[in-house]
C-alpha atoms as a PDB file:
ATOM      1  CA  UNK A   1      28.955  32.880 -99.068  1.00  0.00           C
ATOM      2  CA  UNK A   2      32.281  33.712 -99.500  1.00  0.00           C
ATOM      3  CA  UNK A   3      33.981  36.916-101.014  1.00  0.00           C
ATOM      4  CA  UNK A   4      36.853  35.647-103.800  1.00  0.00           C
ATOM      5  CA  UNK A   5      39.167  37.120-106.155  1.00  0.00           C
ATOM      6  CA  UNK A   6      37.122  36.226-110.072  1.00  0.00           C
ATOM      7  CA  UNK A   7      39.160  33.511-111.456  1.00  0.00           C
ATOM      8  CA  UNK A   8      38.463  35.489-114.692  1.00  0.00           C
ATOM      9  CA  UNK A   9      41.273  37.427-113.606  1.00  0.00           C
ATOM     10  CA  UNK A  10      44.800  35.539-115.035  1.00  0.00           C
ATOM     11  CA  UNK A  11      46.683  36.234-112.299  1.00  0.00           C
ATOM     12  CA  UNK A  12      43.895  34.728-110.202  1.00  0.00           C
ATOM     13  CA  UNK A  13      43.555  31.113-112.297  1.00  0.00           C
ATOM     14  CA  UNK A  14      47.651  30.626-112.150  1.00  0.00           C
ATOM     15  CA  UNK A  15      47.203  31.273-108.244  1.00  0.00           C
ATOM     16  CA  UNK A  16      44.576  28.778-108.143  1.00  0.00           C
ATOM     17  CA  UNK A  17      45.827  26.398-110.413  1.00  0.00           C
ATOM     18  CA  UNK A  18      49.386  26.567-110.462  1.00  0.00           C
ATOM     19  CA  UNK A  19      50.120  24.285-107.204  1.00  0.00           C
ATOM     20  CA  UNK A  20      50.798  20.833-108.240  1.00  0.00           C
ATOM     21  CA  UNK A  21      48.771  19.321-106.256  1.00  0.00           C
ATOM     22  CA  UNK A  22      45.544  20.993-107.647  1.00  0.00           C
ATOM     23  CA  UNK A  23      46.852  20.875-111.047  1.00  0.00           C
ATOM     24  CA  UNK A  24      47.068  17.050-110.890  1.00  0.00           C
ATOM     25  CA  UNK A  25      43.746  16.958-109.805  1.00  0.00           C
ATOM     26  CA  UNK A  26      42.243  18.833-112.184  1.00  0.00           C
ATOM     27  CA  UNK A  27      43.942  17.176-115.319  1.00  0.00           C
ATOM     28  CA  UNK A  28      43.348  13.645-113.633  1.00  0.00           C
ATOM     29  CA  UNK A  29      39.436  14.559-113.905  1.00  0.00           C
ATOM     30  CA  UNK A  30      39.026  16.222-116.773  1.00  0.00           C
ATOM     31  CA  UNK A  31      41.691  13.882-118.747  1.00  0.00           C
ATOM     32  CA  UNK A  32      42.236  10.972-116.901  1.00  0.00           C
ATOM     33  CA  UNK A  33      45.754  10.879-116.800  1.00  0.00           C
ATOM     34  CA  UNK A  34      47.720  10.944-113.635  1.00  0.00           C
ATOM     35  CA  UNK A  35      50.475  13.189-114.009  1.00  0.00           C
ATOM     36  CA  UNK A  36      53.779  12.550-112.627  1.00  0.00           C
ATOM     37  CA  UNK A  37      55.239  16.154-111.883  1.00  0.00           C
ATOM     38  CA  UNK A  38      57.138  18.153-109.748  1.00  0.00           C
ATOM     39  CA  UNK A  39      56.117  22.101-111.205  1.00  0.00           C
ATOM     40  CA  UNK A  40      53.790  23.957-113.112  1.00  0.00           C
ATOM     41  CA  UNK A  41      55.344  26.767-115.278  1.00  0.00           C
ATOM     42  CA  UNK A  42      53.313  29.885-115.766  1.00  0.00           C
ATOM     43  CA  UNK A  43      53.965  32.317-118.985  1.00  0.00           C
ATOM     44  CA  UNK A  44      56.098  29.159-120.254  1.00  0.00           C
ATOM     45  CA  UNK A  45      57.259  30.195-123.688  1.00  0.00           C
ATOM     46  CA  UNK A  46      59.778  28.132-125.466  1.00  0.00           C
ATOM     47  CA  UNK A  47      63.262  29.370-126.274  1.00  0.00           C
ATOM     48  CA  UNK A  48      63.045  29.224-130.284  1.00  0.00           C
ATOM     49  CA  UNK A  49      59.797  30.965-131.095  1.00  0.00           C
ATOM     50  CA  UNK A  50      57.201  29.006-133.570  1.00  0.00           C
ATOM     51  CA  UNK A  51      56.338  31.115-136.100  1.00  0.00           C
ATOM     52  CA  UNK A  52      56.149  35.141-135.945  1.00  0.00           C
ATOM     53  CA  UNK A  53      54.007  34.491-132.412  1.00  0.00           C
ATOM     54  CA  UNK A  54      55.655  33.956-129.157  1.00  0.00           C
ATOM     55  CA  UNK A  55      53.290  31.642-127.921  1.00  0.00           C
ATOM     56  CA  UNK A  56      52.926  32.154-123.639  1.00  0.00           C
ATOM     57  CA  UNK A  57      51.199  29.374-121.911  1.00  0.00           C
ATOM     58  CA  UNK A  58      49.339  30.772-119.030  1.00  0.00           C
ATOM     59  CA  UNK A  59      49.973  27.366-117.060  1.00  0.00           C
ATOM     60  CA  UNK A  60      52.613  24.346-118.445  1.00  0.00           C
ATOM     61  CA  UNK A  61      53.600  21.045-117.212  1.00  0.00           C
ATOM     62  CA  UNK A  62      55.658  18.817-118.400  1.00  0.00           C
ATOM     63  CA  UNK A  63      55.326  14.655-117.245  1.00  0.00           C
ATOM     64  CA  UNK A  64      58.723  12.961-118.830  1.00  0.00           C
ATOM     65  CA  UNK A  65      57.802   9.785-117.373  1.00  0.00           C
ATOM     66  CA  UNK A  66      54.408   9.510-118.703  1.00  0.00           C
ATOM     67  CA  UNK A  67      56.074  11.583-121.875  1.00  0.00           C
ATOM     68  CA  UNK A  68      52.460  13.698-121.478  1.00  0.00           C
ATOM     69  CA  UNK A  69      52.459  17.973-122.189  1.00  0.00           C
ATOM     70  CA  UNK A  70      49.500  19.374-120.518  1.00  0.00           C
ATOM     71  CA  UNK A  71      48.920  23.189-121.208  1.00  0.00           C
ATOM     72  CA  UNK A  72      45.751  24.943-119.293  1.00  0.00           C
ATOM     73  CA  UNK A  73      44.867  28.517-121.077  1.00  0.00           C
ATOM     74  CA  UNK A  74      41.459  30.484-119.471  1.00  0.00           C
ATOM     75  CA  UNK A  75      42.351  33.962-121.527  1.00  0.00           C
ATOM     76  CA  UNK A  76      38.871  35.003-122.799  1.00  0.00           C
ATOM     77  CA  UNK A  77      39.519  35.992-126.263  1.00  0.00           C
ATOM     78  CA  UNK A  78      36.893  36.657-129.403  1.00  0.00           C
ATOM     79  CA  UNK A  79      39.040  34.116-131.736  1.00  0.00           C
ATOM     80  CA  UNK A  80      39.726  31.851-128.815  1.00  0.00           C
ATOM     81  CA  UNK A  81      39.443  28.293-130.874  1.00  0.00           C
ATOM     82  CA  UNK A  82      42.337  29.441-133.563  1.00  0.00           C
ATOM     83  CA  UNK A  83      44.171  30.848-130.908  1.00  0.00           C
ATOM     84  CA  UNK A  84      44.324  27.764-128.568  1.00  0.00           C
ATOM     85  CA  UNK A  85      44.619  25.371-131.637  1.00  0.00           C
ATOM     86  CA  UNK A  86      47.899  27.782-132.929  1.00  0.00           C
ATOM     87  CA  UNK A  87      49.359  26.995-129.130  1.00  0.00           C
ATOM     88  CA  UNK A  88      48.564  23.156-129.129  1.00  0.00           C
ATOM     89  CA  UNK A  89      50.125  22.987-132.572  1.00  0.00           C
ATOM     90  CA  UNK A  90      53.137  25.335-131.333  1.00  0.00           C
ATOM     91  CA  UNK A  91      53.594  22.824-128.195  1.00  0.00           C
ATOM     92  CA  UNK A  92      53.572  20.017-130.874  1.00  0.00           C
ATOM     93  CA  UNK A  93      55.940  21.644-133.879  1.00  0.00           C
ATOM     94  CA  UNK A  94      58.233  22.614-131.061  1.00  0.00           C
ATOM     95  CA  UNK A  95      59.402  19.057-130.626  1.00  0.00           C
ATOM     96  CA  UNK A  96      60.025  17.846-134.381  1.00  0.00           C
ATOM     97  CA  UNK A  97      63.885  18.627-134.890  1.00  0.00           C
ATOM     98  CA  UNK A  98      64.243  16.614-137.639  1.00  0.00           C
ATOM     99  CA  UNK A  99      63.064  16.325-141.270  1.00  0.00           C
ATOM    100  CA  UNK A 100      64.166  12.682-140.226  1.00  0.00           C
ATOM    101  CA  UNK A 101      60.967  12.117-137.595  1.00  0.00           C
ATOM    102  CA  UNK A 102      57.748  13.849-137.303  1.00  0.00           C
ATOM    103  CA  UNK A 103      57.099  11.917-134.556  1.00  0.00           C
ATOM    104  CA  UNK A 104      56.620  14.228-131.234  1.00  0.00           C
ATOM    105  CA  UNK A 105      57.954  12.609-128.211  1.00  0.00           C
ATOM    106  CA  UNK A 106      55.290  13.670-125.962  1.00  0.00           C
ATOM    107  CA  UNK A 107      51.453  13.696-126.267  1.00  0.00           C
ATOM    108  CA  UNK A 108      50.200  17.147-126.137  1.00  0.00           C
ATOM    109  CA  UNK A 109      46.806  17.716-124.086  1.00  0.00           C
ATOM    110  CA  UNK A 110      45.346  21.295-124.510  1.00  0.00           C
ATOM    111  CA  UNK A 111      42.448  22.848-122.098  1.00  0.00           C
ATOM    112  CA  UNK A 112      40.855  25.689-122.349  1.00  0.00           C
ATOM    113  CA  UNK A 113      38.503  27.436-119.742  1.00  0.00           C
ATOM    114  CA  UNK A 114      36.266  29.920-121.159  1.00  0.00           C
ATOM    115  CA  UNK A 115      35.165  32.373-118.355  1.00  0.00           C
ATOM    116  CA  UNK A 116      33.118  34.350-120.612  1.00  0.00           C
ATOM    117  CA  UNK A 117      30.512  33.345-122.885  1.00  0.00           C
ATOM    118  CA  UNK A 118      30.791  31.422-126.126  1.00  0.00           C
ATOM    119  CA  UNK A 119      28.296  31.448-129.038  1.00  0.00           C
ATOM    120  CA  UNK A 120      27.935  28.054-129.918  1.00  0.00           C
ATOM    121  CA  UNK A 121      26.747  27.735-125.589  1.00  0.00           C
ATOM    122  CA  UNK A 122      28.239  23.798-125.356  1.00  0.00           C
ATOM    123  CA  UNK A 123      29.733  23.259-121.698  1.00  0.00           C
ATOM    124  CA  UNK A 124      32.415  21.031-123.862  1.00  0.00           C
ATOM    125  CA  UNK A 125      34.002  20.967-126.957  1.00  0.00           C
ATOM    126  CA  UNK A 126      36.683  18.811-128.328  1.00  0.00           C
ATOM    127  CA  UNK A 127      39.262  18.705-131.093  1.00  0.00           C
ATOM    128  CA  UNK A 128      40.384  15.032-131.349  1.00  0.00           C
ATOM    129  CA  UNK A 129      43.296  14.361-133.568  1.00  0.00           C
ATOM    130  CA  UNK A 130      43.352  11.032-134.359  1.00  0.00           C
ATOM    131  CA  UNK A 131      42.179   9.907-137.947  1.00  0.00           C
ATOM    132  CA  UNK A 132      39.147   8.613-137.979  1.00  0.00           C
ATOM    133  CA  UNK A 133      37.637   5.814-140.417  1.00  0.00           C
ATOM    134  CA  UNK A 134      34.095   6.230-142.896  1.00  0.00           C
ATOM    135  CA  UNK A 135      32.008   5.250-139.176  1.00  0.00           C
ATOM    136  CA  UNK A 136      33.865   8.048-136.967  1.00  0.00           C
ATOM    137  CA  UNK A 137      35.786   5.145-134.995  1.00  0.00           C
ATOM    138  CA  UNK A 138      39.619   6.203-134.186  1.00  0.00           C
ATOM    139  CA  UNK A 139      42.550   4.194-135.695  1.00  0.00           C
ATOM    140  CA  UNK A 140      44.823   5.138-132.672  1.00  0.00           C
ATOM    141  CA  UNK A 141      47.381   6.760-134.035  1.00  0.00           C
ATOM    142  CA  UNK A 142      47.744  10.503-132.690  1.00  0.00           C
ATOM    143  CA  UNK A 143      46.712  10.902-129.072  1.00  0.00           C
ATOM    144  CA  UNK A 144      46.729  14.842-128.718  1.00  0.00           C
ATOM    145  CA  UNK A 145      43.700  16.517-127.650  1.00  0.00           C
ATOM    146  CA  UNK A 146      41.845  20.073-127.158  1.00  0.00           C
ATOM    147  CA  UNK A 147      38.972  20.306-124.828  1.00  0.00           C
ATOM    148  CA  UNK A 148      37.309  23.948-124.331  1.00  0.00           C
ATOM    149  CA  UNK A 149      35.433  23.673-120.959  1.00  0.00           C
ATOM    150  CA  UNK A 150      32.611  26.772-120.839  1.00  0.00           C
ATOM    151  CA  UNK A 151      31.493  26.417-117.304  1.00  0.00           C
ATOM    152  CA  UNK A 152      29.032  29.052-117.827  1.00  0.00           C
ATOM    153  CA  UNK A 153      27.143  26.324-119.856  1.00  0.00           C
ATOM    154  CA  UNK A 154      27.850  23.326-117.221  1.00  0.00           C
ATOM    155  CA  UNK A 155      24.324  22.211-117.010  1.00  0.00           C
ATOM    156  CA  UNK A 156      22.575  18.504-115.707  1.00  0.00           C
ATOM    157  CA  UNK A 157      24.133  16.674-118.377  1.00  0.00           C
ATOM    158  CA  UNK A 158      27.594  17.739-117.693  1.00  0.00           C
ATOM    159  CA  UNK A 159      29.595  14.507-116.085  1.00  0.00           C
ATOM    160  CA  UNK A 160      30.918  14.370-112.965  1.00  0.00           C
ATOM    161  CA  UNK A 161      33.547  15.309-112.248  1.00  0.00           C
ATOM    162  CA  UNK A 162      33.898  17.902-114.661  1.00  0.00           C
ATOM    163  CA  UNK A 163      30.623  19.493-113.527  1.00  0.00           C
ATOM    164  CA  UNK A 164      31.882  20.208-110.126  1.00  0.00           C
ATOM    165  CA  UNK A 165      35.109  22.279-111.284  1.00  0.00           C
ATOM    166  CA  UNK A 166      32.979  23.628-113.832  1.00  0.00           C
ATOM    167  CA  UNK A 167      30.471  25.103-111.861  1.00  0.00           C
ATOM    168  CA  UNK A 168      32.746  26.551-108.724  1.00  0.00           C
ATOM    169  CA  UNK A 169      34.794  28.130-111.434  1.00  0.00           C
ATOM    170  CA  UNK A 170      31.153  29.768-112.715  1.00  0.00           C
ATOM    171  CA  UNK A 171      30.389  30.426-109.474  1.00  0.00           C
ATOM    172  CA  UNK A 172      33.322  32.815-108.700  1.00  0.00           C
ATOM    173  CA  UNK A 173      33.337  35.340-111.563  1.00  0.00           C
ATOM    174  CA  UNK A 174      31.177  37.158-109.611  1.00  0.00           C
ATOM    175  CA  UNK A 175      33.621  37.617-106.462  1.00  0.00           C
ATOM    176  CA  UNK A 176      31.425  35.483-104.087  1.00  0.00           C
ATOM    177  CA  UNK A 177      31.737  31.654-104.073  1.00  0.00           C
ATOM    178  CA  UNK A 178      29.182  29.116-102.008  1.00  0.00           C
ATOM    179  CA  UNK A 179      31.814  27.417-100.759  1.00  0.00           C
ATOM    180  CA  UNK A 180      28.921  24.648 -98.828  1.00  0.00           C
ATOM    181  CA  UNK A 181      28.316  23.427-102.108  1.00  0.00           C
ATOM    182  CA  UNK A 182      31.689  21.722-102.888  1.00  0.00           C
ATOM    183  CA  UNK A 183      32.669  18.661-101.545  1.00  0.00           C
ATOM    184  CA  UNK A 184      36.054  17.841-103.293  1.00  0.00           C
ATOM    185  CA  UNK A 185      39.076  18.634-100.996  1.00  0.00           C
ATOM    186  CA  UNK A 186      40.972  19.890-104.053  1.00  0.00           C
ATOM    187  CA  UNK A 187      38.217  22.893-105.056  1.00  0.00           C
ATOM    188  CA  UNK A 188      38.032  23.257-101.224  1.00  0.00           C
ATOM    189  CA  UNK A 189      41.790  24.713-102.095  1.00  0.00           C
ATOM    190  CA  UNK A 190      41.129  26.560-104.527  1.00  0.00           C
ATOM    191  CA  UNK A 191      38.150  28.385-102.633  1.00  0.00           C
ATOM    192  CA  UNK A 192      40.669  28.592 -99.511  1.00  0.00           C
ATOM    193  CA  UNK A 193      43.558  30.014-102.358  1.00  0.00           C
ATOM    194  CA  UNK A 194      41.472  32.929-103.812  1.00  0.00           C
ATOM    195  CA  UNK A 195      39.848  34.522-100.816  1.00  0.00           C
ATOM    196  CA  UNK A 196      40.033  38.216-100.695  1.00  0.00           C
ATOM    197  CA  UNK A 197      41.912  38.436 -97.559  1.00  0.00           C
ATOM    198  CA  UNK A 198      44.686  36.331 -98.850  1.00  0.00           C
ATOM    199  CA  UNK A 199      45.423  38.164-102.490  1.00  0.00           C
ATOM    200  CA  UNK A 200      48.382  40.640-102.172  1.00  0.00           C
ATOM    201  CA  UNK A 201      48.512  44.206-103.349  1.00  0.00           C
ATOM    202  CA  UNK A 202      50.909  42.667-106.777  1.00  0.00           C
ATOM    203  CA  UNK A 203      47.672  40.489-106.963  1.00  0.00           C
ATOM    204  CA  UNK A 204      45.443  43.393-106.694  1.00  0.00           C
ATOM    205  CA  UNK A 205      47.631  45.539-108.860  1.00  0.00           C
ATOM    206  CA  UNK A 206      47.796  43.092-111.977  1.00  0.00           C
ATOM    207  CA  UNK A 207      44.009  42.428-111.713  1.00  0.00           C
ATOM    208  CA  UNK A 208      43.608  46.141-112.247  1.00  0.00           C
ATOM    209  CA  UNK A 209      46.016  46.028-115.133  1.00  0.00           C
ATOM    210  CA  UNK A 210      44.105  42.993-116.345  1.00  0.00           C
ATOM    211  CA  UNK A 211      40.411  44.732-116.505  1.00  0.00           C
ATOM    212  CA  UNK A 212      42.209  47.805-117.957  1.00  0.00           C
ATOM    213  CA  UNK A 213      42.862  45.346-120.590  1.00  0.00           C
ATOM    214  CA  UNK A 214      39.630  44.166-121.225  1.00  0.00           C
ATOM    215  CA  UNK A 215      38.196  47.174-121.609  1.00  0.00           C
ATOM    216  CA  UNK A 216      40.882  48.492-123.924  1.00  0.00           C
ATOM    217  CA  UNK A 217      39.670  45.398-125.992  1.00  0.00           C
ATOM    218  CA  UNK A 218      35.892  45.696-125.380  1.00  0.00           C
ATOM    219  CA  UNK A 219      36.032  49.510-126.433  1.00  0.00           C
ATOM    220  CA  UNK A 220      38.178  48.327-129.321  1.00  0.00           C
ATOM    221  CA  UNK A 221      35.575  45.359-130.610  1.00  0.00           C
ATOM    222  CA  UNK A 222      32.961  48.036-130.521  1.00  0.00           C
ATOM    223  CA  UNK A 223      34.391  50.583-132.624  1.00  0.00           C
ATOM    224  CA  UNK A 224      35.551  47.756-134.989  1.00  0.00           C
ATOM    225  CA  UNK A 225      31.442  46.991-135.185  1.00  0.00           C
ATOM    226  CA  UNK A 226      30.916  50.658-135.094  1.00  0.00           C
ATOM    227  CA  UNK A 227      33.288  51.414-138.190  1.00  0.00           C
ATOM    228  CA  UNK A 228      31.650  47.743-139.982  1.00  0.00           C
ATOM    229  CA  UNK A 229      28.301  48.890-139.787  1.00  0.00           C
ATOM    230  CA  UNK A 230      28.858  52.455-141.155  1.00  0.00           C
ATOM    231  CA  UNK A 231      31.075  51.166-144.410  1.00  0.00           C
ATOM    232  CA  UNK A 232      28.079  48.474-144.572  1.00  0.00           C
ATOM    233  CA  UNK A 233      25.716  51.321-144.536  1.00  0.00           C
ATOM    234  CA  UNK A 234      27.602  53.486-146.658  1.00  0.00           C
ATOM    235  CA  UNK A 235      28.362  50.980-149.427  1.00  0.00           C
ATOM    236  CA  UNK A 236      24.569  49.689-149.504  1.00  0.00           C
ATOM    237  CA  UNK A 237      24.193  53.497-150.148  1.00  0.00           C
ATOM    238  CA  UNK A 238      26.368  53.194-152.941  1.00  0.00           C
ATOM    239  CA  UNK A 239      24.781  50.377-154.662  1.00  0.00           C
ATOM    240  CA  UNK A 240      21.137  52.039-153.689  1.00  0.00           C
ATOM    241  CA  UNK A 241      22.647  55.378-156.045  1.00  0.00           C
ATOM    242  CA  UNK A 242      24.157  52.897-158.756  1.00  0.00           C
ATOM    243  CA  UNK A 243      21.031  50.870-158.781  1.00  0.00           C
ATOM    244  CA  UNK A 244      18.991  54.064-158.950  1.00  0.00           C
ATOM    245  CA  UNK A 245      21.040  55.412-161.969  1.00  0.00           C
ATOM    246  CA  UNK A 246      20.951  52.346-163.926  1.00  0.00           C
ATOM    247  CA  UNK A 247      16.645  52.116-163.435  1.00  0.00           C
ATOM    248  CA  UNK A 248      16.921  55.708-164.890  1.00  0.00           C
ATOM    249  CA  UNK A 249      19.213  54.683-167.798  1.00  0.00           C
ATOM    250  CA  UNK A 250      17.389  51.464-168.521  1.00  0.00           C
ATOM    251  CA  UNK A 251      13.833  53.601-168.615  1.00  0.00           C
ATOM    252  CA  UNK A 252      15.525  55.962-170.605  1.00  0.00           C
ATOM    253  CA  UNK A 253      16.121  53.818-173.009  1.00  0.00           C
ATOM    254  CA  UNK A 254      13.070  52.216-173.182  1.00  0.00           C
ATOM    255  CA  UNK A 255      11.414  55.613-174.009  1.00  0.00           C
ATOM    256  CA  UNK A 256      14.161  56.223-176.583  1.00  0.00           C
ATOM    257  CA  UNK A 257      13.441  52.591-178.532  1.00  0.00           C
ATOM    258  CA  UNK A 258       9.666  53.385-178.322  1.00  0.00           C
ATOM    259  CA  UNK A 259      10.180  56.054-180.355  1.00  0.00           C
ATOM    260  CA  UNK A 260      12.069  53.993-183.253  1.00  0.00           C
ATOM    261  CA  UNK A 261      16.030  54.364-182.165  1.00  0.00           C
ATOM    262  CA  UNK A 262      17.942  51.713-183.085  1.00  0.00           C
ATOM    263  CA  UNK A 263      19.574  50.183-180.202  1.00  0.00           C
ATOM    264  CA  UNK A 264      23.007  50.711-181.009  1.00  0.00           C
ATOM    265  CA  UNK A 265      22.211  54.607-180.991  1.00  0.00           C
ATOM    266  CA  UNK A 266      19.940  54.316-177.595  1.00  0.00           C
ATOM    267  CA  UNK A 267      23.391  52.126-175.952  1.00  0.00           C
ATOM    268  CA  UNK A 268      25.562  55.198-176.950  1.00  0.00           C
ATOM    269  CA  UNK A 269      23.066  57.637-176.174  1.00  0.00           C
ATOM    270  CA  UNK A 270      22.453  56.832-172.152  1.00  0.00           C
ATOM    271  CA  UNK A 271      25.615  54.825-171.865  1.00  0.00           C
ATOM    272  CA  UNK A 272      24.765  51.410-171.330  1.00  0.00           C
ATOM    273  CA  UNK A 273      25.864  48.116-172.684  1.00  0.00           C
ATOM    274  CA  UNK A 274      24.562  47.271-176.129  1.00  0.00           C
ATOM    275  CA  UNK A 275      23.350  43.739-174.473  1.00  0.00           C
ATOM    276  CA  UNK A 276      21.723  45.219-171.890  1.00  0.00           C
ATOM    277  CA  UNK A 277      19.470  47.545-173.967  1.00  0.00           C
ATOM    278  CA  UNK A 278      18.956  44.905-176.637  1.00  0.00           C
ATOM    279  CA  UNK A 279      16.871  43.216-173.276  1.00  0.00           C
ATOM    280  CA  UNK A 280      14.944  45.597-173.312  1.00  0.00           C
ATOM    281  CA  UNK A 281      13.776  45.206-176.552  1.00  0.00           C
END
């Protein structure tokens, strides 16, 4: 057993992911395209903004040759499907210059690692693009792609070799990695990349800044639920009171027409709708 930095931690993933080597790797598995690059950018952000959102990619490669855009985002967020689906559409829109041709130049290939949990509990999800006829089958036509891995999820089922990324990635959020039970050379790496001894105190120090973070968020989710749960509380309180006043009104008026009031008179008299106390007749 091994002692790691989590790869929850952001600046931990781009550390572990960001050679090209092991980014290759990884996309070649998981997408089946063999990239044909010479960097990974991390916090790529275009020049021209997309929208009122600056959109950061946490790690960005571009393949010219292959004319292929692979982003890889782990962030664990709440709204973590619109989020990644706003980027992948950023990383498309940001290639259309022209009215003239919608047509992006390069296929855009989105995946997202979820290193927390996710309530739908599917190891993988996918948002295929491509239009699809009455029996489901694709026409061909637009080749971009989402894919939200959730290795906390990987389970029997999960193919190979997904399942092995999947599960060392599982296996270090916890700061200790088996490292015996990986055979691939490439997670090898990353195990080898994200021991303790090797992170630096700017490592340490943004990991700090990172859980600071988190918890910033946490406590903020939770009063969010807090302050939902009291207005839900206090407006069912609200409709109990209205509710109660109306059966008052309603029984009022039901005493009032059993003694002979006409219903018009009754409606003024306890304020209530003339239909509603000509039900009650």
């Amino acid at each position: 057993m091994k002692e790691v930095a989590s790869l929850r931690y952001g600046v931990i993933f781009k550390k572990a992911f960001s050679p090209v080597d092991t980014f290759k790797a990884f996309v070649r598995d998981i997408l089946g395209i063999e990239l044909q690059i010479d960097k990974v950018e991390t916090e790529k952000s275009f020049d021209k903004p997309i929208g009122p959102v600056d959109v950061r990619f946490d790690l960005f490669a571009e393949d010219k040759i292959n004319r292929v855009i692979v982003d890889i985002q782990h962030r664990r967020y709440s709204d973590h499907y619109d989020r990644f689906l706003h980027y992948h559409c950023a990383a498309l829109l940001e290639q259309v210059t022209s009215s003239k041709n919608y047509h992006p130049d390069l296929k855009v290939y989105t995946i997202v690692v979820l290193t927390g949990t996710d309530k739908h509990q599917e190891d993988v999800l996918e948002i295929d693009f491509d239009p699809k006829n009455r029996r489901g089958k694709g026409v061909g036509e637009i080749p971009h792609k989402i894919l939200y891995l959730c290795p906390k999820y990987v389970n029997a089922e999960t193919p190979e070799p997904w399942r092995e990324w999947m599960l060392a990635i599982e296996d270090s959020l916890d700061g200790k990695i088996e490292e015996g039970n990986y055979l691939r050379p490439d997670i090898q790496k990353i195990i080898s990349t994200i021991k303790v001894d090797g992170i630096t105190p700017a490592e340490y120090a943004r990991m700090k800044d990172e859980y600071s973070e988190e918890e910033l968020r946490a406590k903020e989710r939770e009063e969010a639920e807090e302050r939902a749960l009291l207005e839900g509380l206090e407006k069912g309180e609200q409709i109990g009171l209205e509710k109660g006043k109306l059966l008052e009104k309603k029984e009022t008026a039901l005493r009032l027409l059993a003694k002979g009031m006409s219903a018009e008179l009754v409606a003024d008299a306890v304020d209530l709708p003339l239909e509603v106390v000509q039900a009650l007749t």
